[in-house]
Protein backbone atom coordinates (compact mmCIF):
# COMPACT_ATOMS: atom_id res chain seq x y z
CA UNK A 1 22.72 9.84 6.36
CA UNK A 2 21.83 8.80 2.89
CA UNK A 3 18.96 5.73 2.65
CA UNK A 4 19.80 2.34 2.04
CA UNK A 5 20.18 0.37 -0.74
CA UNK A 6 20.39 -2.68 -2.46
CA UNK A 7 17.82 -4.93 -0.69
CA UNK A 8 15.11 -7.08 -2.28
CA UNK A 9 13.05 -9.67 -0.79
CA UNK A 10 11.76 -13.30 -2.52
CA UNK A 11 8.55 -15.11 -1.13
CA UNK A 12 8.32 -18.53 -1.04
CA UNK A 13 5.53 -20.82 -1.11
CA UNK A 14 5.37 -22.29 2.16
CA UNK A 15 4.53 -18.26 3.42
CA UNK A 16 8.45 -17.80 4.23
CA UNK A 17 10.43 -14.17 3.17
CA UNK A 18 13.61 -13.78 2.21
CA UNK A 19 15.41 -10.75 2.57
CA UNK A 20 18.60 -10.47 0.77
CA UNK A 21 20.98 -7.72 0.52
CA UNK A 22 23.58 -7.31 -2.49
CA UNK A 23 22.36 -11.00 -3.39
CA UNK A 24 22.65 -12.12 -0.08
CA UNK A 25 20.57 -13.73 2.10
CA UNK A 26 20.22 -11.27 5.31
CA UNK A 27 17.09 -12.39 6.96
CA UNK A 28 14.41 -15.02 6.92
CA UNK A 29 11.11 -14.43 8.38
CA UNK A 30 8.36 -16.94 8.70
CA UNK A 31 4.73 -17.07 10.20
CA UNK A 32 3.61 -13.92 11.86
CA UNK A 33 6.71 -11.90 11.36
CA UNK A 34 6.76 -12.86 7.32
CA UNK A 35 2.76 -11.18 7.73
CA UNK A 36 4.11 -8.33 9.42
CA UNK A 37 6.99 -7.52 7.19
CA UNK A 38 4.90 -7.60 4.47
CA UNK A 39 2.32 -5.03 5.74
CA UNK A 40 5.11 -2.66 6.97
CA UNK A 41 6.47 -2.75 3.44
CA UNK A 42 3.58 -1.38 1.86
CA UNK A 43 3.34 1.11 3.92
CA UNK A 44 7.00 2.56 4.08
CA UNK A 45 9.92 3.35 2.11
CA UNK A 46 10.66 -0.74 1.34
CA UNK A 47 14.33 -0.08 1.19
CA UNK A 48 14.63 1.72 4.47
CA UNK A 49 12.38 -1.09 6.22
CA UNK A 50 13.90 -4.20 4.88
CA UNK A 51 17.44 -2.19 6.52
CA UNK A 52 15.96 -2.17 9.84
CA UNK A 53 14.64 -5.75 9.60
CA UNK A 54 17.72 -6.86 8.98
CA UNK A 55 19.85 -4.61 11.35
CA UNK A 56 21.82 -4.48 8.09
CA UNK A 57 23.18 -0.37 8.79
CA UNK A 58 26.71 -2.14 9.01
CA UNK A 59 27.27 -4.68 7.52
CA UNK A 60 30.92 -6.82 8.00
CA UNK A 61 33.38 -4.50 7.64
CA UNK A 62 33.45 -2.96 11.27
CA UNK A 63 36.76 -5.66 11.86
CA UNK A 64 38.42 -4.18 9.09
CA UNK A 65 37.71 -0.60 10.18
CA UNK A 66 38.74 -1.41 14.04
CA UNK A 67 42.00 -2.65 12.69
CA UNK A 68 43.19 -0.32 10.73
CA UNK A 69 46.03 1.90 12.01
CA UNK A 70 44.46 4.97 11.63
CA UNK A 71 42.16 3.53 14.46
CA UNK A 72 44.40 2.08 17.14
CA UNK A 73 45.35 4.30 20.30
C-alpha cells in the first residue's frame, strides 16, 4: 500500500484546523481534537495522519467502482 498524499491543513484564528485534501475541505477539528491533531502531527508521518483523521483511504469513487460491469454478479 503506497502512503497518502495530497493533504495539507490551514489553522485559523479562533484555534479551528482545517484539513483539506486535493484542495478540499475533508475535516474540521476544533477545541480539544484541533490540540490533539496538532500534537499527533509532529510526531508522525503528517501525511499518513491527516489520512486517518479524515478516514480519507477512499475517497468518492467506491459508486463508480460498484457500478461498473466488470463488478456486477
Amino acid at each position: 500500500m503506497s502512503a497518502a498524499s495530497g493533504f495539507s491543513h490551514r489553522e485559523r484564528g479562533d484555534g479551528t484546523v482545517v484539513i483539506l485534501h486535493r484542495g478540499r475541505a475533508a475535516a474540521t477539528l476544533r477545541g480539544a481534537r484541533a490540540a490533539k491533531f496538532l500534537a499527533e502531527l509532529d510526531a508522525g508521518d503528517p501525511q499518513l495522519v491527516m489520512a486517518r483523521w479524515t478516514g480519507a483511504y477512499k475517497f468518492g469513487n467506491e459508486r463508480t467502482a460498484r457500478n461498473h460491469p466488470r463488478n456486477q454478479g
